[in-house]
N, C-alpha and C. Protein backbone atom coordinates (compact mmCIF):
# COMPACT_ATOMS: atom_id res chain seq x y z
N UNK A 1 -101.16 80.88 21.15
CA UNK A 1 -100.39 82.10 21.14
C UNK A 1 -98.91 81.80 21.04
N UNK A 2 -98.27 81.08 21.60
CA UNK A 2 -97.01 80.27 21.45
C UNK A 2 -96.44 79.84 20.51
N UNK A 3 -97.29 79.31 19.33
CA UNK A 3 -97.03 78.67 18.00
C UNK A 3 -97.05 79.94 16.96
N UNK A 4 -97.41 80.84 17.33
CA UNK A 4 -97.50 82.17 16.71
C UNK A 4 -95.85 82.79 16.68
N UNK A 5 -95.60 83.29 18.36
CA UNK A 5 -94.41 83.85 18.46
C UNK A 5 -93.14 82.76 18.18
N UNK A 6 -93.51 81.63 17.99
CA UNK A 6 -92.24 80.39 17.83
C UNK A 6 -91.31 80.72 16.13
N UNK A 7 -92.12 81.02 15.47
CA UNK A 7 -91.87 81.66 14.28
C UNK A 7 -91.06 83.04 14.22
N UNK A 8 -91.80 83.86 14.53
CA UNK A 8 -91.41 85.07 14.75
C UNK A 8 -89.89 85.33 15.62
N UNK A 9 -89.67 84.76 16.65
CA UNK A 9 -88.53 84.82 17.22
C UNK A 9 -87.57 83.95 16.44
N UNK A 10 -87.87 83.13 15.80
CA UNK A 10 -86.83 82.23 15.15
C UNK A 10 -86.38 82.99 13.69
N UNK A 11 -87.41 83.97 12.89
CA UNK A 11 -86.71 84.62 11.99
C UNK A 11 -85.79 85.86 12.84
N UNK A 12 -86.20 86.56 13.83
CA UNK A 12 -85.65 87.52 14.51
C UNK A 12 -83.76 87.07 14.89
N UNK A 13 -83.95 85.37 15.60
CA UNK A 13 -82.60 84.82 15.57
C UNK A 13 -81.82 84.57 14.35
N UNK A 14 -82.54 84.24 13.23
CA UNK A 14 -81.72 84.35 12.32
C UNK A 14 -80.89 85.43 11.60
N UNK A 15 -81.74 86.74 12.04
CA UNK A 15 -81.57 87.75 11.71
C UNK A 15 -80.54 88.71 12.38
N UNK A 16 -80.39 88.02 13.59
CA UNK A 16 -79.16 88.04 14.85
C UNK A 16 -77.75 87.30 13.90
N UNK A 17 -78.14 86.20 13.66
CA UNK A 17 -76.87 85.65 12.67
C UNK A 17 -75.82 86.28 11.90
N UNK A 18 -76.50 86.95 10.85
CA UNK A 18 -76.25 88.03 9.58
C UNK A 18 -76.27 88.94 10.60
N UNK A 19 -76.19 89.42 11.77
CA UNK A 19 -75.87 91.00 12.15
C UNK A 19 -74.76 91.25 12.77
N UNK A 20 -73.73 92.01 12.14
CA UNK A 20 -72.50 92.83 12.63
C UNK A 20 -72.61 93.88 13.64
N UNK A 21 -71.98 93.67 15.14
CA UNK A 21 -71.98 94.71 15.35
C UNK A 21 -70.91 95.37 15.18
N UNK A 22 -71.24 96.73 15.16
CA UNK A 22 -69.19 97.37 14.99
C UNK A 22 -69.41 98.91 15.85
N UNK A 23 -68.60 98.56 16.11
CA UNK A 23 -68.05 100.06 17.43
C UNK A 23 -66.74 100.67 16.45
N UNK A 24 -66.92 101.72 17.92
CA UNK A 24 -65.94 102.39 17.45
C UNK A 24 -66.13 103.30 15.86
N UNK A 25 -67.18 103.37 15.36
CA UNK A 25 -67.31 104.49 14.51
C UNK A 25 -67.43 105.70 15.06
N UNK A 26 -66.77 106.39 13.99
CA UNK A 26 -66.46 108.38 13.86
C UNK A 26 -67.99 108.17 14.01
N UNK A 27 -68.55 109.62 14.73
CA UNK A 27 -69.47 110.39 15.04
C UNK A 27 -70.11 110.82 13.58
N UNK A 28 -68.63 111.13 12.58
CA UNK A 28 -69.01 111.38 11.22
C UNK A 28 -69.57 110.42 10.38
N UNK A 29 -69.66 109.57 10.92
CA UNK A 29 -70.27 108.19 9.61
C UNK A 29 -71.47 108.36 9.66
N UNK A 30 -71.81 108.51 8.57
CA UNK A 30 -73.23 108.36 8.36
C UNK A 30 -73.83 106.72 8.08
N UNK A 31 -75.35 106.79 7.72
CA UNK A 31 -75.67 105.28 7.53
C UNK A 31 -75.23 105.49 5.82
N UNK A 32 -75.41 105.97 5.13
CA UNK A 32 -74.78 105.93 3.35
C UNK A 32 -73.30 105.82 3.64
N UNK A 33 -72.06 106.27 4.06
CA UNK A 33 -71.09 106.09 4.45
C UNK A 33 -70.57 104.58 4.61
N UNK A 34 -71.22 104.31 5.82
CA UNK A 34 -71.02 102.71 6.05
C UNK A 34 -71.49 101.90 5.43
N UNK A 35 -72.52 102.28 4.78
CA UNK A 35 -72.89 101.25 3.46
C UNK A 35 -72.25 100.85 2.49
N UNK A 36 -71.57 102.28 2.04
CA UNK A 36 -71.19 102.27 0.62
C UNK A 36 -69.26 101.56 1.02
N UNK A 37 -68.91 101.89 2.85
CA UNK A 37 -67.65 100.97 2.54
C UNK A 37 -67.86 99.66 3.08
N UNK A 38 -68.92 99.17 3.51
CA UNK A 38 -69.39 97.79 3.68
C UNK A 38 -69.94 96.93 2.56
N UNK A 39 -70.15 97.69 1.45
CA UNK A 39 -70.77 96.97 0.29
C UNK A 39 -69.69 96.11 -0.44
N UNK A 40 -68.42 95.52 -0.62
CA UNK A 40 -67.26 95.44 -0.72
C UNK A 40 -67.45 93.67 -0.37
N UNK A 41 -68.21 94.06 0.96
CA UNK A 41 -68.31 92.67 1.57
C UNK A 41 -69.29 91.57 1.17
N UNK A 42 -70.67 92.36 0.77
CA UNK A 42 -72.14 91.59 0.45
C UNK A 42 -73.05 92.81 0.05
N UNK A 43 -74.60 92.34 0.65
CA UNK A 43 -75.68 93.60 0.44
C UNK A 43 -75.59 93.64 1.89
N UNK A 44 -75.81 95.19 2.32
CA UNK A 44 -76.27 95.24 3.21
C UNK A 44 -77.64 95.83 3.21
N UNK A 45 -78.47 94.44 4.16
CA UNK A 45 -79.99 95.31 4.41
C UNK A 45 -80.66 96.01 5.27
N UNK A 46 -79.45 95.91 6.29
CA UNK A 46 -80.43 97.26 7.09
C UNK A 46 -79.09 98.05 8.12
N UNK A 47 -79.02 98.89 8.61
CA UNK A 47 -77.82 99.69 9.47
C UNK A 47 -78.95 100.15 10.42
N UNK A 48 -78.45 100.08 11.95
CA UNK A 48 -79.49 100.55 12.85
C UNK A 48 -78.06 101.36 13.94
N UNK A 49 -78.03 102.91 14.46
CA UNK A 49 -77.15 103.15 14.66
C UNK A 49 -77.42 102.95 16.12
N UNK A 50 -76.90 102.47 17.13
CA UNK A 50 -77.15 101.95 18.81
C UNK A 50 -77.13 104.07 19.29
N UNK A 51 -77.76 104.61 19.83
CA UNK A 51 -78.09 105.73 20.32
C UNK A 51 -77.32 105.83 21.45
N UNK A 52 -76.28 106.41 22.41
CA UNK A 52 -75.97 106.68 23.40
C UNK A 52 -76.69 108.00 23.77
N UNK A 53 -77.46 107.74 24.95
CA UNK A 53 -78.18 109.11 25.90
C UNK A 53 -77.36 109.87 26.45
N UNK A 54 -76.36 108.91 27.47
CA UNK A 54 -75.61 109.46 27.72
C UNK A 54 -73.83 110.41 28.17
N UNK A 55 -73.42 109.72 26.67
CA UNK A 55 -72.32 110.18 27.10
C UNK A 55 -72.47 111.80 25.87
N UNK A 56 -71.10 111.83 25.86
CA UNK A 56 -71.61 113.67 24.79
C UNK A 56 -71.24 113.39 23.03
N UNK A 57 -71.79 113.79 22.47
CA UNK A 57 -71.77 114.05 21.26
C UNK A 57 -70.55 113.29 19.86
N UNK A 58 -69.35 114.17 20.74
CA UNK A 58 -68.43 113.39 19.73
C UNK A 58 -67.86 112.15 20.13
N UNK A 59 -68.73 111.23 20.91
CA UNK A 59 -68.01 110.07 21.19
C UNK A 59 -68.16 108.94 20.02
N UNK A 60 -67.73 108.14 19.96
CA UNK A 60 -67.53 107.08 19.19
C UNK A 60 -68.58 106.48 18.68
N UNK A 61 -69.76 106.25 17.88
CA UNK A 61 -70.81 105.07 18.21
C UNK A 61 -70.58 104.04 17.18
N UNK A 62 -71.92 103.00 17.56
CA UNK A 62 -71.88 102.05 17.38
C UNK A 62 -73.01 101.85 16.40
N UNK A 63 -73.18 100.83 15.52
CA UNK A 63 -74.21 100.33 14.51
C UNK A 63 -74.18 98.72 14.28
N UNK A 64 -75.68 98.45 14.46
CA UNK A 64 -75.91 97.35 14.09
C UNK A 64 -76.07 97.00 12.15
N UNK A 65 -75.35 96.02 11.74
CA UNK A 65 -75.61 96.02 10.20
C UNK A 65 -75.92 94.96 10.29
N UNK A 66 -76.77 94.75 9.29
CA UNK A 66 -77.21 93.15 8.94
C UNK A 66 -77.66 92.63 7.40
N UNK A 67 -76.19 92.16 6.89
CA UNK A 67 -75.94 91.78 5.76
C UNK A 67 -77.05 90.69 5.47
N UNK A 68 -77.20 90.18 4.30
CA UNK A 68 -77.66 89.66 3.35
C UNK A 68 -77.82 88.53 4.10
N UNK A 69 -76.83 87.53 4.34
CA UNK A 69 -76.68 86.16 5.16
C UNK A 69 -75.47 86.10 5.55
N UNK A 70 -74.91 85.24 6.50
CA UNK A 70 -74.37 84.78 7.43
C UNK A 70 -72.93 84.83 6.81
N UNK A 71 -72.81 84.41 5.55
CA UNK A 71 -71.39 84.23 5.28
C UNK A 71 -71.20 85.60 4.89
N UNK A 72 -71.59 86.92 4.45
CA UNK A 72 -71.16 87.49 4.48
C UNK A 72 -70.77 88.36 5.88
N UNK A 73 -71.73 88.13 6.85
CA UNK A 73 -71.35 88.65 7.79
C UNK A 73 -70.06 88.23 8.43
N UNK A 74 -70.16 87.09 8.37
CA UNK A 74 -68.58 86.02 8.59
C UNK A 74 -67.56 86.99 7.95
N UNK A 75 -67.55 87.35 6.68
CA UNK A 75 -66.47 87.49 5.72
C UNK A 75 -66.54 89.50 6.25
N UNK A 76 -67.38 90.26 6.88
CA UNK A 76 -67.00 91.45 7.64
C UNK A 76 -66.25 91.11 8.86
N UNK A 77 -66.58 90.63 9.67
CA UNK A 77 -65.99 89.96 10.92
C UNK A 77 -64.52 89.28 10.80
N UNK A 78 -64.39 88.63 9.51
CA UNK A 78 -63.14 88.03 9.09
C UNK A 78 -62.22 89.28 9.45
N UNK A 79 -62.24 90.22 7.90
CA UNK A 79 -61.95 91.01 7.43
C UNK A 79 -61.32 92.26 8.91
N UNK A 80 -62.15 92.49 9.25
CA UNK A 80 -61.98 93.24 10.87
C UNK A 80 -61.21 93.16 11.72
N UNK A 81 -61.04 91.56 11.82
CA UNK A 81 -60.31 90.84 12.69
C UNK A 81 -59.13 91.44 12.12
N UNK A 82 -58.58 90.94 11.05
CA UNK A 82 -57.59 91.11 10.37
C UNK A 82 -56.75 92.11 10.43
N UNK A 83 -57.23 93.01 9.58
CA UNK A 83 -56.99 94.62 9.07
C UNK A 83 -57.71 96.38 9.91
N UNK A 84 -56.87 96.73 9.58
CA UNK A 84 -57.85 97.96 10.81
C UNK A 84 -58.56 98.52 9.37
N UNK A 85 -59.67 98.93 10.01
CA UNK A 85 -60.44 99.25 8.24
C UNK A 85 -61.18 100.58 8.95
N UNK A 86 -60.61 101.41 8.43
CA UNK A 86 -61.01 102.86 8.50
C UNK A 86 -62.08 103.77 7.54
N UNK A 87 -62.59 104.35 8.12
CA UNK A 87 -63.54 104.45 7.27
C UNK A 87 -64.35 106.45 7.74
N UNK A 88 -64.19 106.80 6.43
CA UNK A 88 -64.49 108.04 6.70
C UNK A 88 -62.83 108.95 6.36
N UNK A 89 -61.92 108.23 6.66
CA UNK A 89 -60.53 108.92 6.63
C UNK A 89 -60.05 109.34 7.89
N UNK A 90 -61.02 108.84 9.13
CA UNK A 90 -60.46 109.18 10.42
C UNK A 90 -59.61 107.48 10.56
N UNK A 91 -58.68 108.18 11.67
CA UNK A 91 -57.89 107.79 12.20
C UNK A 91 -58.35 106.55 13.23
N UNK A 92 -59.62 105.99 13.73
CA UNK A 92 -60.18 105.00 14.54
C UNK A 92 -60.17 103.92 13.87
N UNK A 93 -59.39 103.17 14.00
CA UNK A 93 -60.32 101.75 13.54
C UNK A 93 -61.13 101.01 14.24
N UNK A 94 -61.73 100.65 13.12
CA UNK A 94 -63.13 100.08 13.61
C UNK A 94 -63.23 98.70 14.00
N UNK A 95 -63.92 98.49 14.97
CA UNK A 95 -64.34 97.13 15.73
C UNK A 95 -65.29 96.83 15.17
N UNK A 96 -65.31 94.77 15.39
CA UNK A 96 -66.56 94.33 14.82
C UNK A 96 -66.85 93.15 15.55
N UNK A 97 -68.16 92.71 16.15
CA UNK A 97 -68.08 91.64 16.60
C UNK A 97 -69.34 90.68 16.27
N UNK A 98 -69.15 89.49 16.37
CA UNK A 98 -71.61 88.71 15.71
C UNK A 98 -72.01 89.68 17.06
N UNK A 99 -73.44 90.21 16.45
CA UNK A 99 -74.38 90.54 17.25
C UNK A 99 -75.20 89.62 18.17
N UNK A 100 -75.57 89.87 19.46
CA UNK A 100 -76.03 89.51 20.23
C UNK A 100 -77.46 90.11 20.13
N UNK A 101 -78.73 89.25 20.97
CA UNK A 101 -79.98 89.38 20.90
C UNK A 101 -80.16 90.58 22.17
N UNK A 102 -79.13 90.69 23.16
CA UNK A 102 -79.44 92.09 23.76
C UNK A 102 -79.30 93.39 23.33
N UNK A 103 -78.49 93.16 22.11
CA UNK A 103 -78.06 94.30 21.49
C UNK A 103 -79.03 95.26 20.71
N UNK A 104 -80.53 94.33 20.41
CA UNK A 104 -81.42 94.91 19.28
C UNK A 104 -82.57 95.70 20.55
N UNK A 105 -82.74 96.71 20.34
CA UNK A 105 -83.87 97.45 20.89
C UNK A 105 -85.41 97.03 20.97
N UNK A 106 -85.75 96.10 19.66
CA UNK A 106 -86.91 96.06 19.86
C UNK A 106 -87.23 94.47 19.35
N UNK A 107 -86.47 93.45 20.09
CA UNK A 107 -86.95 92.00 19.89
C UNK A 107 -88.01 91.79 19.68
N UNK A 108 -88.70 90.63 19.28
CA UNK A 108 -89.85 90.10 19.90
C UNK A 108 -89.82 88.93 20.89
N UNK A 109 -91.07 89.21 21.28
CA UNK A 109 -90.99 88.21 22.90
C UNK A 109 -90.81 86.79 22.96
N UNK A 110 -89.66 86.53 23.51
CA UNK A 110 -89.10 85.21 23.24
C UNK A 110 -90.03 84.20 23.70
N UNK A 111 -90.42 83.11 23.28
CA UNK A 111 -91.44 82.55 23.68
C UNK A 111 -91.21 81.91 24.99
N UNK A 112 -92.17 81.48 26.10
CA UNK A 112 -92.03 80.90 27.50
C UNK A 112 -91.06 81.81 28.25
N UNK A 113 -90.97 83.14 27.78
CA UNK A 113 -90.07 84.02 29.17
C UNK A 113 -91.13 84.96 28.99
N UNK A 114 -91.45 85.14 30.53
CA UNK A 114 -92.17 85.84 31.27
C UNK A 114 -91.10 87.15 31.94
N UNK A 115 -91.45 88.44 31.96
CA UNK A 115 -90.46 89.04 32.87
C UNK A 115 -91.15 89.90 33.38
N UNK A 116 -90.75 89.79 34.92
CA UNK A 116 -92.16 90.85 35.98
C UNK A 116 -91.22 91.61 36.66
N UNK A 117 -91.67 92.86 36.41
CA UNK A 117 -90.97 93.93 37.26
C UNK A 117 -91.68 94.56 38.42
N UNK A 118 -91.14 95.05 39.44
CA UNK A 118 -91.85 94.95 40.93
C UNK A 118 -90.92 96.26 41.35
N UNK A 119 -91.85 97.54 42.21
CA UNK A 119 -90.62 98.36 43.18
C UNK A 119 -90.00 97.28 44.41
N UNK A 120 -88.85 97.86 44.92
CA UNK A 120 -88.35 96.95 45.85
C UNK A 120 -88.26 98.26 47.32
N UNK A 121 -89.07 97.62 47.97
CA UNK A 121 -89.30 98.03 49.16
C UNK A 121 -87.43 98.47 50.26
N UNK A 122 -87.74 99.68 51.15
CA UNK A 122 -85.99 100.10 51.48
C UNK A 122 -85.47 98.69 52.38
N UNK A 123 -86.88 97.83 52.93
CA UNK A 123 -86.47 97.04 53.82
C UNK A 123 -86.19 95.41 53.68
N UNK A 124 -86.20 95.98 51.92
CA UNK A 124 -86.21 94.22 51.43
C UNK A 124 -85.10 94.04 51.24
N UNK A 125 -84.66 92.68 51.60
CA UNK A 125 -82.93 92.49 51.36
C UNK A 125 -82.14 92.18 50.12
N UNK A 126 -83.01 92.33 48.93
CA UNK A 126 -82.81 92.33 47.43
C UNK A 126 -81.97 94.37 47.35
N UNK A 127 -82.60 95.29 48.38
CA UNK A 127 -82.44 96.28 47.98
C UNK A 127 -81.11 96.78 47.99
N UNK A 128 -80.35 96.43 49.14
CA UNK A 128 -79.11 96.89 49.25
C UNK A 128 -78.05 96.36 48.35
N UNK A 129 -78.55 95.17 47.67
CA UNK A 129 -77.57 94.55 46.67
C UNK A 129 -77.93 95.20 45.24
N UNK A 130 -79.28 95.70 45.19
CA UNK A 130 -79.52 96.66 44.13
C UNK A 130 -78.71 98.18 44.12
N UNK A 131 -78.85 99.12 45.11
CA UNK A 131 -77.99 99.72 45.40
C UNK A 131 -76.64 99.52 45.40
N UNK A 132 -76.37 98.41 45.52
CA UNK A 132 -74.74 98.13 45.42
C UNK A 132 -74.24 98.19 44.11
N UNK A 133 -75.51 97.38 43.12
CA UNK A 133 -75.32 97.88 41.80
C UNK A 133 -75.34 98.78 41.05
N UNK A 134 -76.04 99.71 41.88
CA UNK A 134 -76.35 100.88 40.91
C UNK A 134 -75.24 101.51 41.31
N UNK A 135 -74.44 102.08 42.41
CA UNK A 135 -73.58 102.38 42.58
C UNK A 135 -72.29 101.99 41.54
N UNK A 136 -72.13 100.90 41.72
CA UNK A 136 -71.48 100.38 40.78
C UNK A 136 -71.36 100.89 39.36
N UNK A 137 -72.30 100.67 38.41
CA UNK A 137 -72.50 101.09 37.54
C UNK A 137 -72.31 102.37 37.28
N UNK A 138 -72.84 103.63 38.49
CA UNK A 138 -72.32 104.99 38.40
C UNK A 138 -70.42 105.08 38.04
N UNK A 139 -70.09 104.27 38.52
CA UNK A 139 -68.49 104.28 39.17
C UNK A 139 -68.46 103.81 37.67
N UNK A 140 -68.73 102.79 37.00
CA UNK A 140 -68.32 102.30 35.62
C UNK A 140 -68.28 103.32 34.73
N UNK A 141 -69.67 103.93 34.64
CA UNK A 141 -69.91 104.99 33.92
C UNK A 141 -68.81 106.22 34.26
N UNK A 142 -68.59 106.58 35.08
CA UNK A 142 -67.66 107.84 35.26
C UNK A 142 -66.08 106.68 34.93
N UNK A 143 -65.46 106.15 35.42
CA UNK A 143 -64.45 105.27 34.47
C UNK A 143 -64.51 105.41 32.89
N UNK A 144 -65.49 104.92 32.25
CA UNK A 144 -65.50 104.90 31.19
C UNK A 144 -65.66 106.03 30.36
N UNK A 145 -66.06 107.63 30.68
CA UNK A 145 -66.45 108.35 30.49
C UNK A 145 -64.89 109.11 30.55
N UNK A 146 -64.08 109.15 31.52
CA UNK A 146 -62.64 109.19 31.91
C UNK A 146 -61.91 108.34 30.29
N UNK A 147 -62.06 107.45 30.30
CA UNK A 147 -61.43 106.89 28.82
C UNK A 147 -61.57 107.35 28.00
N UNK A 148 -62.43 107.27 28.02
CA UNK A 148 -63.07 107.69 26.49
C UNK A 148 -62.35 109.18 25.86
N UNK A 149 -62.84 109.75 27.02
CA UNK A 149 -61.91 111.29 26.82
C UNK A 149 -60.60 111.29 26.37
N UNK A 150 -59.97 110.53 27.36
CA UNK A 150 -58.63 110.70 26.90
C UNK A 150 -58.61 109.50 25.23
N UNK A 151 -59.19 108.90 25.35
CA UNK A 151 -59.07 108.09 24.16
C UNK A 151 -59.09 109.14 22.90
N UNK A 152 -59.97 110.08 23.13
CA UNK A 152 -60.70 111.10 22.00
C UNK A 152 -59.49 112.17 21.70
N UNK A 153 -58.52 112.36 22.91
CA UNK A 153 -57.23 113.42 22.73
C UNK A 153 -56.76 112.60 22.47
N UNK A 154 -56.57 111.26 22.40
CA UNK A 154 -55.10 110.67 21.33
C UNK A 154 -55.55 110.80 19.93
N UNK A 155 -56.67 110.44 19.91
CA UNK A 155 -57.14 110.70 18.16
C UNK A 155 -57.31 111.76 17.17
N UNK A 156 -57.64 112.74 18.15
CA UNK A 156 -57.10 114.28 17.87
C UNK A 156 -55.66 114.49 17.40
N UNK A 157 -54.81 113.81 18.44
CA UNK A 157 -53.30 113.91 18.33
C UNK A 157 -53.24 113.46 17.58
N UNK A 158 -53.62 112.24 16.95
CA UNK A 158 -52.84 111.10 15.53
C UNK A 158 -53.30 111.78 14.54
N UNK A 159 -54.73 112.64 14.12
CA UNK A 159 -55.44 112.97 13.50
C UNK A 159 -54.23 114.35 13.06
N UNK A 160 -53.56 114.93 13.62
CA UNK A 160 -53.15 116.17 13.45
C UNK A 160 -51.62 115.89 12.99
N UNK A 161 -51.25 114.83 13.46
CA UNK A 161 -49.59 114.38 13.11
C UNK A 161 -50.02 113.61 11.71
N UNK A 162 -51.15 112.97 11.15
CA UNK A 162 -51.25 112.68 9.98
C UNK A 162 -51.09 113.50 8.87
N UNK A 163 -52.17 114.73 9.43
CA UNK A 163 -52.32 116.13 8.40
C UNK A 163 -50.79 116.82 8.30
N UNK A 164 -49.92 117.13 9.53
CA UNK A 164 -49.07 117.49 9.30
C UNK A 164 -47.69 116.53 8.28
N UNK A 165 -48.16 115.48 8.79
CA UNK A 165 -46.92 114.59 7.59
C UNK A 165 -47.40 114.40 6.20
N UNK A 166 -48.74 114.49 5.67
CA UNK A 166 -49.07 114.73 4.57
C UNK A 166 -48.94 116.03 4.49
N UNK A 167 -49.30 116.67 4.98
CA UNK A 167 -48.56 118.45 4.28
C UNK A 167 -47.14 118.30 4.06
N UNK A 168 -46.25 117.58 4.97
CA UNK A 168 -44.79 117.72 4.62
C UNK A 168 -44.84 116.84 3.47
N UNK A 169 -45.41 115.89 3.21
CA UNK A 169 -44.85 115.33 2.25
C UNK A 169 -45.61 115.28 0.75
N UNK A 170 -46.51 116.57 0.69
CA UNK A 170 -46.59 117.02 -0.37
C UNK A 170 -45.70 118.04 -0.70
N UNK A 171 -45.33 118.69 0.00
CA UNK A 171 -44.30 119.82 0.10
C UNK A 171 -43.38 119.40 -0.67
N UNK A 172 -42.60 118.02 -0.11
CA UNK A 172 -41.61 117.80 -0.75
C UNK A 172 -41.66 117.25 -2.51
N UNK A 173 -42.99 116.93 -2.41
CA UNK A 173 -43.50 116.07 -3.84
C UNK A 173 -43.59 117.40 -5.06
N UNK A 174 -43.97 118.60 -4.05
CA UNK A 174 -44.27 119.88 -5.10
C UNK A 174 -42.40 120.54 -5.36
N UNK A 175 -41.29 120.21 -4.21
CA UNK A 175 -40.22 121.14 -4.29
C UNK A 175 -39.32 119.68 -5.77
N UNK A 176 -39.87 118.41 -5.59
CA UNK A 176 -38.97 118.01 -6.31
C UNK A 176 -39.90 118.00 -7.80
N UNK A 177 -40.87 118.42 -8.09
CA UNK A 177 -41.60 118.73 -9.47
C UNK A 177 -41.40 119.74 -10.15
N UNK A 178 -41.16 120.88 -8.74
CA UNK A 178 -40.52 122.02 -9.42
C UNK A 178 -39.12 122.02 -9.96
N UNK A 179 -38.37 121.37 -9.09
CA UNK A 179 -36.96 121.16 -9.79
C UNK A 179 -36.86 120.14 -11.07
N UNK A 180 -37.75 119.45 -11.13
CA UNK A 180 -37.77 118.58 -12.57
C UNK A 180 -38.52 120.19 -13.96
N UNK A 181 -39.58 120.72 -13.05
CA UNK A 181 -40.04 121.77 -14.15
C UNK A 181 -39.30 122.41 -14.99
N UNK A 182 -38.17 123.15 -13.65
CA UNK A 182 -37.56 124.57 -14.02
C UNK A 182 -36.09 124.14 -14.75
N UNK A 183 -35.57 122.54 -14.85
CA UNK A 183 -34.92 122.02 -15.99
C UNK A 183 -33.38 121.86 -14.84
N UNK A 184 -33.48 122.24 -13.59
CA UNK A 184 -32.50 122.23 -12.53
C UNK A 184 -31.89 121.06 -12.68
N UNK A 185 -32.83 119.51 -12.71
CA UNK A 185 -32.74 118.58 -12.23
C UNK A 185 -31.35 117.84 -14.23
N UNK A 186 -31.61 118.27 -14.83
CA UNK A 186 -31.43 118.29 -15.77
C UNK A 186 -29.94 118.85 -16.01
N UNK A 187 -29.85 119.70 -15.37
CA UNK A 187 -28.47 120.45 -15.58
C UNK A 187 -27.24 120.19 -14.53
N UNK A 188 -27.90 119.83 -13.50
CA UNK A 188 -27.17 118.71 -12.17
C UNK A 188 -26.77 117.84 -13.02
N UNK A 189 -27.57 116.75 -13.87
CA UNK A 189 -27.65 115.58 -13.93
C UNK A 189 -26.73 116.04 -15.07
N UNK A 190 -26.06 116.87 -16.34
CA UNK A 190 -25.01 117.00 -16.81
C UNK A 190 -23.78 117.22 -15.71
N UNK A 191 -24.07 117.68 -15.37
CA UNK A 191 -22.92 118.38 -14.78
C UNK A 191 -22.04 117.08 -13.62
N UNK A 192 -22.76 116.38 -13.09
CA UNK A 192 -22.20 114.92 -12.48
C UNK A 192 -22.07 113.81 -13.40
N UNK A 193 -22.71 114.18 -14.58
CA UNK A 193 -22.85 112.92 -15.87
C UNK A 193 -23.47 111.48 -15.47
N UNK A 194 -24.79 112.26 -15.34
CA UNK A 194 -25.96 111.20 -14.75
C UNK A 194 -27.22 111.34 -15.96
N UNK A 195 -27.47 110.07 -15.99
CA UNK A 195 -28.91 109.89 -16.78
C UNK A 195 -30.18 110.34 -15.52
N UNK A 196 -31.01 111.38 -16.35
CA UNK A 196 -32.27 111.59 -15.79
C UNK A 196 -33.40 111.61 -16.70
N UNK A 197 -34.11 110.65 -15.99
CA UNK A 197 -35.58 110.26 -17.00
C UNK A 197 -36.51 111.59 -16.52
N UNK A 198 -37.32 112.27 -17.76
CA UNK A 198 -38.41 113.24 -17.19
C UNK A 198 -39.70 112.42 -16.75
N UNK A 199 -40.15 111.39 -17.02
CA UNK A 199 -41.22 110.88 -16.82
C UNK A 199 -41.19 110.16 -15.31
């Protein structure tokens, strides 16, 4: 049975190799989305999007990709490092880091690990350090849940000071086209005895 799964987990690790993870994607990305601006890099063969239960809706998520082979995954990860690479036209840039084997939902069973799960009795002394953790973790979760939020009103904010400086500065692109149209720019440019190109 061993010589069976020895295989199987070793293509699964390789397959860990070639996999990108990346955070921090818009809610709006779809899996065609991230394909089509990841294709740039290699093939990509598979996008698996990581599910959050529980935080709410428009938060950030995450996707596992797993390019072709290794150097291209290298050359996303490069690339990431580098440059903020946006995608969708929102304002987040995106994180990327090699995928880890906890990260995939549905491994296969690594060979020679056994894992036994047991209730833990109120009077066993494993329990209160379990409790200590779970506590813990509540406290992380409400922290992080606190960030995130406010993380989500700065991006709102950048998101809205973008739209507004591209509206201004089409504005200005349409007031100086019109003055080249209406022949203004033309009759200035006699009148100070200046060369003006129309093109």
């Amino acid at each position: 049975m061993g010589t069976s799964a020895q295989p199987e987990y070793a293509a699964f690790e390789e397959k860990v190799k070639h996999t990108v993870y990346m955070d921090n994607l818009s809610p709006r990305v779809s899996e065609s989305v991230l394909r089509n601006a990841l294709e740039q890099f290699g093939s990509v063969k598979s996008i698996q999007f990581i599910p959050n239960y529980l935080g709410p809706r428009n938060m950030p998520r995450c996707a596992l990709v797993e390019m072709e082979n290794t150097k291209q995954a290298n050359s996303v990860l490069s690339i990431l490092a580098q440059f903020p690479f946006m995608i969708n036209g929102m304002p987040r840039p995106v994180t990327a880091r090699p995928a880890e084997v906890e990260m995939f939902s549905d491994p296969p069973k690594k060979p020679g690990r056994n894992i036994t799960v047991r209730w833990l009795d109120t009077k066993d002394p494993d329990f209160a350090v379990v409790m200590q953790l779970k506590r813990l973790a509540q406290r992380h979760s409400a922290e992080a849940a606190f960030m995130l939020e406010k993380q989500l009103e700065e991006e709102e904010k950048l998101a809205l000071q973008q739209q507004n400086t591209l509206k201004s500065n089409y504005k200005k692109y349409e007031m100086i086209d019109s003055v080249f149209a209406d022949g203004a720019a033309r009759r200035l440019a006699r009148i100070y005895n200046m060369n003006v190109l129309d093109d």
